[in-house]
Protein backbone atom coordinates (compact mmCIF):
# COMPACT_ATOMS: atom_id res chain seq x y z
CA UNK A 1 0.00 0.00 0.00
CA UNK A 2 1.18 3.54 -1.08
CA UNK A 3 1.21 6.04 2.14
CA UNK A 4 1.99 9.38 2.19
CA UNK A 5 3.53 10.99 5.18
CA UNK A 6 1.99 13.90 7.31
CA UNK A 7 3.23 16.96 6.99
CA UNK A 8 2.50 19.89 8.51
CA UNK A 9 1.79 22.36 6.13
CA UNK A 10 1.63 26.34 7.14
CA UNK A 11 -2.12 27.38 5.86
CA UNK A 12 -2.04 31.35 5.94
CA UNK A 13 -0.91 33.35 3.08
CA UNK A 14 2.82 33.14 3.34
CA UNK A 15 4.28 34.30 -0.09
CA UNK A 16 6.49 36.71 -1.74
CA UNK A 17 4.14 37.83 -3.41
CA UNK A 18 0.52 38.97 -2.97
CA UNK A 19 -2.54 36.76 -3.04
CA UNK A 20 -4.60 36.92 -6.44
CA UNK A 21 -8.36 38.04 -6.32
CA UNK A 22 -8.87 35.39 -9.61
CA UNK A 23 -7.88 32.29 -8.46
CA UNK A 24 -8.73 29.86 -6.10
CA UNK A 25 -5.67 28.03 -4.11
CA UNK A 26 -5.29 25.21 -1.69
CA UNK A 27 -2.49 23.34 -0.23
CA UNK A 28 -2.51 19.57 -1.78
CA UNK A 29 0.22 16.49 -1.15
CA UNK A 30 1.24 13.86 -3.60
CA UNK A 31 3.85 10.97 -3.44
CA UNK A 32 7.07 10.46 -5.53
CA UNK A 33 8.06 6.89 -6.34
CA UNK A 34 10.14 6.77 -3.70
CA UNK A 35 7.96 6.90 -0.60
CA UNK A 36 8.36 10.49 -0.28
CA UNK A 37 5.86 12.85 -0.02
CA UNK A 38 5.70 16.37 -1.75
CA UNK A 39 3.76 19.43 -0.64
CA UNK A 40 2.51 21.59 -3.13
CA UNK A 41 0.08 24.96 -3.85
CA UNK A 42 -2.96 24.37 -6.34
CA UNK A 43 -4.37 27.50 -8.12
CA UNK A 44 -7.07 27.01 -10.18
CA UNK A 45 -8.57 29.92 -12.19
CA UNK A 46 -12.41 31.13 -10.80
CA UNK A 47 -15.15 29.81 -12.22
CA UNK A 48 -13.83 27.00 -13.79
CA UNK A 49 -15.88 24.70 -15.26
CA UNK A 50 -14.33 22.55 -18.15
CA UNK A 51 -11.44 20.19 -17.70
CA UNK A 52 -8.34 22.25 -17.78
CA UNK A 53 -5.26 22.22 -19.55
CA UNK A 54 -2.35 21.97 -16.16
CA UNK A 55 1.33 22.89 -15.59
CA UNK A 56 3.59 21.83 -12.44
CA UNK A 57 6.02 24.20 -11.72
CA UNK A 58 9.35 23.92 -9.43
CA UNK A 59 12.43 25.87 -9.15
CA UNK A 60 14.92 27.39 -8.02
CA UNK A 61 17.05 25.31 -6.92
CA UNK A 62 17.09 25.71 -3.33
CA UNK A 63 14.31 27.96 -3.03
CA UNK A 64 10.89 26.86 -1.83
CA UNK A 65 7.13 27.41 -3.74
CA UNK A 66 6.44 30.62 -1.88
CA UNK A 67 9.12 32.45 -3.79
CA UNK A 68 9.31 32.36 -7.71
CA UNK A 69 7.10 29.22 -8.71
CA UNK A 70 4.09 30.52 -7.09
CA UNK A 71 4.44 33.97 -8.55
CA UNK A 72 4.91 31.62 -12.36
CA UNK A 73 2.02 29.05 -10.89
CA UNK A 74 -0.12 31.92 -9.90
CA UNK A 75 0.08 33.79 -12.94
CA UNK A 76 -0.67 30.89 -15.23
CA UNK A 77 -3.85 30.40 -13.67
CA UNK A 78 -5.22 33.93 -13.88
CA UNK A 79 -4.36 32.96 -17.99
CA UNK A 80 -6.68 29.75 -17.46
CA UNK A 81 -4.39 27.07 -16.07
CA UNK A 82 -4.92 24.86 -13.44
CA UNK A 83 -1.50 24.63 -11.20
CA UNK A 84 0.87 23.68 -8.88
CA UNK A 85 3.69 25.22 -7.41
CA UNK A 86 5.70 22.49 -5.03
CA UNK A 87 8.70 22.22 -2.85
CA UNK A 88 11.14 19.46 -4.01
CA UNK A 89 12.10 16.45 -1.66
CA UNK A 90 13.88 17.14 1.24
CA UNK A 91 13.31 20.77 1.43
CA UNK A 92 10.41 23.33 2.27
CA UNK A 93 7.08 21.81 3.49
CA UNK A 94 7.61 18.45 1.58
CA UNK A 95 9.37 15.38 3.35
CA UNK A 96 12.14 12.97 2.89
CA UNK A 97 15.44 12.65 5.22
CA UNK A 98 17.77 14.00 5.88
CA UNK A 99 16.80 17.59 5.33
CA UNK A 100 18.35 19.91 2.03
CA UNK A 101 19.58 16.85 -0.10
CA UNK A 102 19.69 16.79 -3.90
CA UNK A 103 19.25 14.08 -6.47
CA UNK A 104 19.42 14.33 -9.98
CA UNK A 105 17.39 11.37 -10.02
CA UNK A 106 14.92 11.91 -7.00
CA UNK A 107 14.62 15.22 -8.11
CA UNK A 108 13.58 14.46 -11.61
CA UNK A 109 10.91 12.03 -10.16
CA UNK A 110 9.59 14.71 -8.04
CA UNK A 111 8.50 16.89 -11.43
CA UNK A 112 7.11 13.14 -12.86
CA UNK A 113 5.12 12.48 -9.12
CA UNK A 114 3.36 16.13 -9.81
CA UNK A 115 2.64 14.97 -13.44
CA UNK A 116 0.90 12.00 -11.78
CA UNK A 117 -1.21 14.14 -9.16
CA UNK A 118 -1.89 16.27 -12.30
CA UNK A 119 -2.99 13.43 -14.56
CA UNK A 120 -5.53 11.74 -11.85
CA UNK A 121 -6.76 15.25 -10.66
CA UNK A 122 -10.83 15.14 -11.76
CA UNK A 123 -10.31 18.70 -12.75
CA UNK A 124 -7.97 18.44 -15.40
CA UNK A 125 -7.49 17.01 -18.91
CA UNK A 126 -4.35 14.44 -18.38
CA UNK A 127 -3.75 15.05 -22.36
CA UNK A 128 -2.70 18.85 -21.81
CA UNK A 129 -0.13 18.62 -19.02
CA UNK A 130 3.00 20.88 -19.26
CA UNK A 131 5.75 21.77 -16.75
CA UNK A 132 7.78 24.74 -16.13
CA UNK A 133 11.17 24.72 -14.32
CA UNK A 134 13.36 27.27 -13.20
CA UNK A 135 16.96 28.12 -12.40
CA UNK A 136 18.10 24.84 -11.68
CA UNK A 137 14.79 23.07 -12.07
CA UNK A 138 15.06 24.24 -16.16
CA UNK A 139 17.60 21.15 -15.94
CA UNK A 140 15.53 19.13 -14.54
CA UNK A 141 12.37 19.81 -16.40
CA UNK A 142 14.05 19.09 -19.68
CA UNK A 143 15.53 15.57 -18.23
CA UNK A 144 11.81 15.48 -17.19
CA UNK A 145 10.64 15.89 -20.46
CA UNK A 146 13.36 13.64 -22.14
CA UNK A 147 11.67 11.42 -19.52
CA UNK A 148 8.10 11.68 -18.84
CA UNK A 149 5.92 11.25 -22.34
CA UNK A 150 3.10 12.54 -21.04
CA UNK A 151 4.41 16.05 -20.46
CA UNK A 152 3.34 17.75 -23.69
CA UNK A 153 5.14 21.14 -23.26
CA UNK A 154 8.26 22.36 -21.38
CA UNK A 155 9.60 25.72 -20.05
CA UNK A 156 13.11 25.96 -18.82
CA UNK A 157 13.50 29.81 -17.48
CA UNK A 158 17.07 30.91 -16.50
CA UNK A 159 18.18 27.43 -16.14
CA UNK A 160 21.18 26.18 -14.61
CA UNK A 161 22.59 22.80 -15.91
CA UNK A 162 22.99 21.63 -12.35
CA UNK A 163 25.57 18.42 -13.32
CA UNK A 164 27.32 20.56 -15.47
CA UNK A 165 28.20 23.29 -12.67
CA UNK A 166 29.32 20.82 -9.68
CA UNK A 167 31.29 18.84 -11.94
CA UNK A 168 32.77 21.65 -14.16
CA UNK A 169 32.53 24.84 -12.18
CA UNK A 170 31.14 28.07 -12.93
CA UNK A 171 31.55 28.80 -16.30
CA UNK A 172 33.19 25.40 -16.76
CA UNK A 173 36.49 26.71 -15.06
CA UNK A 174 37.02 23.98 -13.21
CA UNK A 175 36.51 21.39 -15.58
CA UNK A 176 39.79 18.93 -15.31
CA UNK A 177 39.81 15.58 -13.94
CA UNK A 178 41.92 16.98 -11.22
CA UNK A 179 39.79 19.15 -10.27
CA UNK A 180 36.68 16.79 -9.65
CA UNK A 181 39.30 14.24 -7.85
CA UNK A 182 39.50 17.05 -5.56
CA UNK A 183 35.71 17.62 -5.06
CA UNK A 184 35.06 14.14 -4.98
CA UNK A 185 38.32 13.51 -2.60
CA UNK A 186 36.73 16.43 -0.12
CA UNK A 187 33.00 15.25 -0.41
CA UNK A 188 34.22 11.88 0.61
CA UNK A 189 36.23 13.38 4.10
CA UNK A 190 33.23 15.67 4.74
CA UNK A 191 30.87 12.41 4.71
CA UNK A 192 33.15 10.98 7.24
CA UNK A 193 32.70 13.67 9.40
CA UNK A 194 29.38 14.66 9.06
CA UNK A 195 28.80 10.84 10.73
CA UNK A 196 31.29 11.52 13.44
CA UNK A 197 29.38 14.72 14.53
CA UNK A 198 25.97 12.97 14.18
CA UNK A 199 24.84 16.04 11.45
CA UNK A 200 24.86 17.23 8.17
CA UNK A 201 27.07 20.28 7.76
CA UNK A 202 24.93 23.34 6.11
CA UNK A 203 27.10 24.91 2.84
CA UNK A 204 25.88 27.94 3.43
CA UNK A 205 22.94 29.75 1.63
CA UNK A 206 23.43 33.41 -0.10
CA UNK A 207 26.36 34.82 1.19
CA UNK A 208 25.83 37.85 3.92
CA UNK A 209 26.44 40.66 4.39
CA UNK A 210 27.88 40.90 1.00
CA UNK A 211 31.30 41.30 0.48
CA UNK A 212 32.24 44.50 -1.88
CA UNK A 213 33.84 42.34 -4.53
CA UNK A 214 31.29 39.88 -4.80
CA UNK A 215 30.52 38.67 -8.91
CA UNK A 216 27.67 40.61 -9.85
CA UNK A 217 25.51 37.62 -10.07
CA UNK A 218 26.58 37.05 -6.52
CA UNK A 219 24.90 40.50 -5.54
CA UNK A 220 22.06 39.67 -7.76
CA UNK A 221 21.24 36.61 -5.83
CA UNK A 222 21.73 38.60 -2.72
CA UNK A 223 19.16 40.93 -3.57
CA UNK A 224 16.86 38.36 -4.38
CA UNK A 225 17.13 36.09 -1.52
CA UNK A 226 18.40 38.07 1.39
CA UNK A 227 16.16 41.36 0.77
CA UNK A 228 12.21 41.98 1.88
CA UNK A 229 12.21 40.97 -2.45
CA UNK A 230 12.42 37.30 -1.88
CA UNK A 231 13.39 36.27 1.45
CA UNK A 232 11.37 33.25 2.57
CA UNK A 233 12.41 31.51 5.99
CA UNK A 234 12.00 28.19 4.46
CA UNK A 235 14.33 29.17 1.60
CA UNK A 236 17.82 26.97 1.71
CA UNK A 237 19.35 30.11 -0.43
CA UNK A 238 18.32 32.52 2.14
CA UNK A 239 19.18 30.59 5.15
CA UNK A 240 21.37 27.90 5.71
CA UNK A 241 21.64 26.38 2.17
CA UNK A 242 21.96 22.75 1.23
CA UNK A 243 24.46 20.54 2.94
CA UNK A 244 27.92 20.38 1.95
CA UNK A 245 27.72 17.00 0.62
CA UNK A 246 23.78 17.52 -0.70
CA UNK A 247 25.04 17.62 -4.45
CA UNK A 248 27.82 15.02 -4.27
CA UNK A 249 25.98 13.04 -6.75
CA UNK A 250 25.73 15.68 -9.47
CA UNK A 251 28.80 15.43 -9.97
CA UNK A 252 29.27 12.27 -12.26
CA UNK A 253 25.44 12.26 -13.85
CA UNK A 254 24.61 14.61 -16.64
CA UNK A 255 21.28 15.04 -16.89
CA UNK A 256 20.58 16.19 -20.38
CA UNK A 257 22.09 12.81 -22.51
CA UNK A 258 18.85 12.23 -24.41
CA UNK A 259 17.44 15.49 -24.81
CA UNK A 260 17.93 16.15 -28.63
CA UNK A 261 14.71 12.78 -28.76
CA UNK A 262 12.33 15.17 -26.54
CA UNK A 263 9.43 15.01 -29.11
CA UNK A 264 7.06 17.33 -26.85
CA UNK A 265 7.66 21.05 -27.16
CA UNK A 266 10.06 23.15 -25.04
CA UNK A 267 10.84 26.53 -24.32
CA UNK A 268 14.22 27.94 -23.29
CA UNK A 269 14.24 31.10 -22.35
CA UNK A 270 17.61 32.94 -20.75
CA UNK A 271 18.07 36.91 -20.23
CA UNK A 272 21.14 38.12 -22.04
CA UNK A 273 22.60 39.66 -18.98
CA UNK A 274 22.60 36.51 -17.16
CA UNK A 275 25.64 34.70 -16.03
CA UNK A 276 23.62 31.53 -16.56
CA UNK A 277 22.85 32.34 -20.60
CA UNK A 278 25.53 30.05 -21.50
CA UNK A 279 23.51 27.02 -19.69
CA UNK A 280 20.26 27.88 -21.50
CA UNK A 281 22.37 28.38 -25.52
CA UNK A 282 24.04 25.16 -24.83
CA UNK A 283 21.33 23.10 -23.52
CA UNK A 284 19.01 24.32 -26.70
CA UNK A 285 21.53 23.49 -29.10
CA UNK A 286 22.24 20.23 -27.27
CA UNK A 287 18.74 19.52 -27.94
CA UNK A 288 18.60 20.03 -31.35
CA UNK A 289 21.65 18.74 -32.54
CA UNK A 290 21.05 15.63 -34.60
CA UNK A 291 17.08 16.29 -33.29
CA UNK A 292 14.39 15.03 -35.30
CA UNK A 293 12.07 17.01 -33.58
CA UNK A 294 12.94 20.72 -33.82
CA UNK A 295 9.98 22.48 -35.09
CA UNK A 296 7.91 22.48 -31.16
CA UNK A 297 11.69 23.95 -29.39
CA UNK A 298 12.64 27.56 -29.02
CA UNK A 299 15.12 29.61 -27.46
CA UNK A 300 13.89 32.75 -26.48
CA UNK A 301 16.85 35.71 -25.29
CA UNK A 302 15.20 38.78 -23.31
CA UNK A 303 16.79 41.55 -24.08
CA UNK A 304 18.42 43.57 -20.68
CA UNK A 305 17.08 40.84 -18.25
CA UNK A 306 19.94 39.42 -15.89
CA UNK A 307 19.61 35.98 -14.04
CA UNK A 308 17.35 37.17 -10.99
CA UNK A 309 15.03 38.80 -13.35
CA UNK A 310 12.99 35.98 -14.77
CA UNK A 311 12.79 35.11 -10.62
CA UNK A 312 10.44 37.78 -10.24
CA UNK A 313 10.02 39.98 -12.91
CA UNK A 314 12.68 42.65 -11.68
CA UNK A 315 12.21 46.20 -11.78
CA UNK A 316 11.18 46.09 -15.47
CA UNK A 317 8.72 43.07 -14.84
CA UNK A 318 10.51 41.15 -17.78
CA UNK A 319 8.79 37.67 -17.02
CA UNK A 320 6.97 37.30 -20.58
CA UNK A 321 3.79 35.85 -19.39
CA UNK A 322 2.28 36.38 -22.76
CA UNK A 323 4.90 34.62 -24.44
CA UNK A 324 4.40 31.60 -22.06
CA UNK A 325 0.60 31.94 -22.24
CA UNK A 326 0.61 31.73 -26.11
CA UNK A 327 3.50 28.76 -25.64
CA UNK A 328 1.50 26.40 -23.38
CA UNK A 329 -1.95 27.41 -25.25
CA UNK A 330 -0.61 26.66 -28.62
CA UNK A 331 1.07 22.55 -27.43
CA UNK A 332 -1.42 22.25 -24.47
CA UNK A 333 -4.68 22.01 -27.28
C-alpha cells in the first residue's frame, strides 16, 4: 500500500508575493516513487468549469514554492491554467530525510510524481499537461521531459545545468579531472565527518552581508534572496543552504544525454545579462543537434534581463507571461 507521510503544512498566506483576487488556491500532497511525499500549492482559475489544460512548476534550486514558482504558478492560472507550485524532496514543506539533499534522479521524479497528481486530478485534462522549471529546475524539467511522455510542453526559465556546474565549475572553469578528484576527494572526508558529529554540515545559503567584490551575479542573488524581495524563511538560499555533501551526486550524472529525442515542445528562455545564458544556448543546441524534432523547441533571449530577473520579474517586470501563455496554449490544445 502507497502512504503518504503527514506533513505539517503552514495554511495562511505566506508568499512573496501577494494573493490573487482570480484564483482559487489550496495546499494539496502527492507521493514520488520513492515513498516520499511532496507538498505543493494548487491554483485554479475562478469559475472553472471545463477540464483544464495543467502545468507543475518547481524551481529554483534551493528555493521553496512561496518564492518564484508561485508567482509563475499563480500567474498561469489567472491565464486559465490549473496549477501547482511544489517544494522538491527534502526541502520546504515536503518530506524525505535527511533535510536539504539533492538528487538528480529523486529530483527528476519529483517533477514526474506532480505529473501524476496532475494526470488523476478530476479537474484536469491528463492530455494537456506541461511543466515549467526554473533556475536549476530548467535542468531538470528538460531531463523530465526527455523522460516523462506525457508532459506535452516544457519551459526551462534561467536554467542552470545543475551536473554541469558541480562537476565543471562556474563557467566550466574547473573542468579537469583533477579538479573533480579534488571535489570528490573532499566530499568523501566531509561524509566521514558529518557521521562523526551525528549532522549534516549546512554549505551555506546566499552569502551575507555581502562582500564588496562579490561577482555581480553574486549580488544579484543577494538581492533576491536576502532582501524583503524574496526572502522566505523556508528558503535553503536565504538561510542555511543545502548541505555540503547535498550535491555530491551531481557530480558524475549529466542530466541532459537524451534530450535532442524530446518530441514534446520546449521553451528555453535565458536573459542576455545573465551569467547563466551560456547554460540555456548550450542546452538548446544540445537539444537540437542531430534532433528530429525541432519544429515544437525555441530559445527565447530577453533583451536587458539578468539571471534574478525571470525570478520575479525585476524592476522592469521582464517575465513574458504572454509569451508563455501563447506557448502552453498553442502545445497544451
Amino acid at each position: 500500500m502507497i502512504r503518504k507521510e503527514e506533513l505539517k503544512l503552514t495554511q495562511e498566506w505566506d508568499k512573496t508575493f501577494p494573493k490573487s483576487d482570480k484564483v482559487n488556491h489550496s495546499k494539496v500532497t502527492f507521493i514520488n516513487r520513492y515513498g516520499i511525499t511532496l507538498a505543493g500549492d494548487m491554483y485554479i482559475p475562478k469559475n472553472a468549469e471545463d477540464k483544464l489544460p495543467a502545468i507543475a512548476v518547481c524551481g529554483p534550486f534551493g528555493a521553496v514554492k512561496e518564492q518564484c514558482s508561485g508567482l509563475y504558478a499563480q500567474t498561469m492560472a489567472e491565464r486559465g491554467f490549473l496549477t501547482i507550485a511544489f517544494d522538491p524532496s527534502f526541502t520546504g514543506e515536503s518530506g524525505g530525510t535527511p533535510r536539504y539533499m539533492a538528487s538528480p534522479d529523486i529530483n527528476t521524479e519529483d517533477f514526474m510524481a506532480a505529473v501524476d497528481f496532475l494526470s488523476l486530478n478530476d479537474k484536469v485534462d491528463p492530455e494537456r499537461i506541461g511543466i515549467i522549471g526554473i533556475c536549476g529546475w530548467g535542468g531538470m524539467a528538460v531531463n523530465t521531459a526527455a523522460l516523462d511522455t506525457r508532459v506535452k510542453a516544457t519551459v526551462a526559465s534561467t536554467m542552470y545545468d545543475m551536473t554541469r556546474v558541480n562537476a565543471k565549475g562556474y563557467f566550466d572553469s574547473e573542468d579537469s579531472e583533477e579538479a573533480r578528484f579534488e571535489k570528490r576527494k573532499a566530499m568523501c572526508a566531509q561524509r566521514l565527518e558529518d557521521l562523526k558529529n551525528d549532522e549534516y554540515k549546512l554549505g551555506g545559503g546566499v552569502i551575507d552581508p555581502l562582500p564588496d567584490d562579490a561577482p555581480y551575479f553574486v549580488k544579484d542573488y543577494h538581492d533576491y534572496y536576502k532582501t524583503d524581495r524574496g526572502y522566505h524563511p523556508r528558503s535553503l538560499n536565504s538561510n542555511g543552504g543545502w548541505n555540503v555533501i547535498g550535491c555530491q551526486s551531481f557530480i558524475n550524472q549529466p542530466i541532459l544525454k537524451y534530450s535532442n529525442e524530446i518530441r514534446s515542445a520546449v521553451m528555453i528562455m535565458h536573459g542576455d545579462k545573465a551569467h547563466s545564458c551560456y547554460f540555456g544556448k548550450d542546452a538548446y543546441a544540445d537539444m537540437i543537434k542531430d534532433s528530429k524534432y525541432t519544429d515544437n523547441k525555441e530559445l527565447l533571449i530577453i533583451e536587458g534581463a539578468t539571471h534574478t530577473d525571470l525570478y520575479d520579474g525585476g524592476k522592469d517586470k521582464v517575465i513574458p507571461f504572454d509569451k508563455l501563455e501563447s506557448f502552453f496554449a498553442t502545445y497544451l490544445k
